[in-house]
C-alpha atoms as a PDB file:
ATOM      1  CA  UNK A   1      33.475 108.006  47.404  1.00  0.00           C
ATOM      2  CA  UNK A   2      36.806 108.250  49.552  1.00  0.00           C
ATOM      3  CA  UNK A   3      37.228 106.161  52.365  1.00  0.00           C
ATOM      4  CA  UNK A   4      39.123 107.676  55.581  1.00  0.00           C
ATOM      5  CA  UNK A   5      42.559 106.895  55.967  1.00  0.00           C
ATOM      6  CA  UNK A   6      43.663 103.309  57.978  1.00  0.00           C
ATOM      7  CA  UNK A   7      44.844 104.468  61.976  1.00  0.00           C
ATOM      8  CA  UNK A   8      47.910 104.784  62.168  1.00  0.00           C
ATOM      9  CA  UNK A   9      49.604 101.394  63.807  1.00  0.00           C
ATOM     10  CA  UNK A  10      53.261 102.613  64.494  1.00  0.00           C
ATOM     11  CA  UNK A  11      54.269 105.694  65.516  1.00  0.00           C
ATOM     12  CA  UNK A  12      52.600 108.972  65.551  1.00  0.00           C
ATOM     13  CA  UNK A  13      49.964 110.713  63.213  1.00  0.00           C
ATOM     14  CA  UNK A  14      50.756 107.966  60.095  1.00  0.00           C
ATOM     15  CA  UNK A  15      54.684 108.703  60.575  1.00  0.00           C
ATOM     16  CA  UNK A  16      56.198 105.055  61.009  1.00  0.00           C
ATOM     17  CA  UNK A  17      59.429 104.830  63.294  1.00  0.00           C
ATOM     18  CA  UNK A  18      62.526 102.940  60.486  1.00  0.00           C
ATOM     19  CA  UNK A  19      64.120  99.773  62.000  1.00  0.00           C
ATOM     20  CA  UNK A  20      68.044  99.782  61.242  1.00  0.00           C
ATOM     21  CA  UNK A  21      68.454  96.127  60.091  1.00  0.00           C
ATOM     22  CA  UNK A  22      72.397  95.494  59.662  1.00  0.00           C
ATOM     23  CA  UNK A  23      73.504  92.502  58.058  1.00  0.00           C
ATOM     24  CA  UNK A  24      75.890  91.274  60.151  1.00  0.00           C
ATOM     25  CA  UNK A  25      77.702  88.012  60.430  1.00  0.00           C
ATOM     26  CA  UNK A  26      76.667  85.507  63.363  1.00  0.00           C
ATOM     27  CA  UNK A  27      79.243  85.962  65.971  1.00  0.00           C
ATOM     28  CA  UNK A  28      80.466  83.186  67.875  1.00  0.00           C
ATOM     29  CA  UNK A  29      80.211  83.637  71.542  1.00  0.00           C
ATOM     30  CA  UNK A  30      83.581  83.969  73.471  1.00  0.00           C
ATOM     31  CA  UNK A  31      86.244  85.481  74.422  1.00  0.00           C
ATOM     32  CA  UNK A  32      88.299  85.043  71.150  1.00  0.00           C
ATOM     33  CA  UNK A  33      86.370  87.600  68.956  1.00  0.00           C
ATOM     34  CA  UNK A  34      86.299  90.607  71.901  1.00  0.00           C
ATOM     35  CA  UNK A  35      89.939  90.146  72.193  1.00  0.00           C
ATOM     36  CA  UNK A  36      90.577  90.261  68.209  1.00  0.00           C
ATOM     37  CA  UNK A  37      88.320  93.452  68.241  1.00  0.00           C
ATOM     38  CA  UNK A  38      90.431  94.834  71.198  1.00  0.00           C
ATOM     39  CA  UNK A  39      93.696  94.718  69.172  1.00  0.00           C
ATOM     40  CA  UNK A  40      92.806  95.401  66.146  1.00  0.00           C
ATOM     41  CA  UNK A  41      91.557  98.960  67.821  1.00  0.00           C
ATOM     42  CA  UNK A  42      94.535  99.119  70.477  1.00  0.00           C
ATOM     43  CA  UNK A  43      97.212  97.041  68.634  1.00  0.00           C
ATOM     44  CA  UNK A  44     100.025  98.759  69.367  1.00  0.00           C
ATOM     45  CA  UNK A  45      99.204 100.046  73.045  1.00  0.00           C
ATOM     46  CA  UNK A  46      98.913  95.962  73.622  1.00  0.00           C
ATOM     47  CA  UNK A  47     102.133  95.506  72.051  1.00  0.00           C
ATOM     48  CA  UNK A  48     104.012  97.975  74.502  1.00  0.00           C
ATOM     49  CA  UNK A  49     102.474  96.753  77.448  1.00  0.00           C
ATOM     50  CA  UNK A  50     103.106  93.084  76.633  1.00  0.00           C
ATOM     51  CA  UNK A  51     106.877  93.762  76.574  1.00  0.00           C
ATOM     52  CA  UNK A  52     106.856  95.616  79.483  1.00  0.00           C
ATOM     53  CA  UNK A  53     105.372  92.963  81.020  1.00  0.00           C
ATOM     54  CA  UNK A  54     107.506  90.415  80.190  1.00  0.00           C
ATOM     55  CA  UNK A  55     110.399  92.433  80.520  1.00  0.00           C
ATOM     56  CA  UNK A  56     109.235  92.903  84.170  1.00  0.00           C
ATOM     57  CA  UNK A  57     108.788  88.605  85.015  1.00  0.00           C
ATOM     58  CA  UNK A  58     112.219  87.939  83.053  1.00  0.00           C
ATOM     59  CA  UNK A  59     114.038  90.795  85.342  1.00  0.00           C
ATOM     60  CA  UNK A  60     111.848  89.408  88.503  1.00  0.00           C
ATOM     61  CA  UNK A  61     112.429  85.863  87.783  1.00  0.00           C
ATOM     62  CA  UNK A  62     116.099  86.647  87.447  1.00  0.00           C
ATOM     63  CA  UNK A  63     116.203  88.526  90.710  1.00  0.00           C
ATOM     64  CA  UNK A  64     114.303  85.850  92.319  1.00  0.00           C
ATOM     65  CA  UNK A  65     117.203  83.375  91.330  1.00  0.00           C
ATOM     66  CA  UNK A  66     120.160  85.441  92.187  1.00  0.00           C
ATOM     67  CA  UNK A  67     118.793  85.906  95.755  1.00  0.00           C
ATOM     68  CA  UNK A  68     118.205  81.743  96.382  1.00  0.00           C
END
């Protein structure tokens, strides 16, 4: 004799949802790793603006001096 098919515990009608497990490395909490993500995807943007930006305190600083 048959027996009736087990209720379905997940999901509907017998269809189970799939859980996406992705073995990933722990990653250590901080700062360090977001910023190492952030230039590896917007390395050169970072690069620019960097110079810029010192350009801009080396040019202020100067100013700064010639006017005390």
């Amino acid at each position: 004799m048959r027996e009736p098919p087990l209720l379905p515990v997940f999901g509907k009608l017998g269809v189970k949802t799939r859980v996406a497990v992705l073995a990933a490395p722990a990653s250590p909490a901080g700062i360090v790793p977001r910023l190492r993500e952030l230039l590896a995807a917007h390395g050169g943007m970072a690069l620019k603006l960097s110079v810029i930006a010192w350009t801009m305190v080396v040019l202020g600083a100067v100013f700064f001096m010639m006017q005390g």
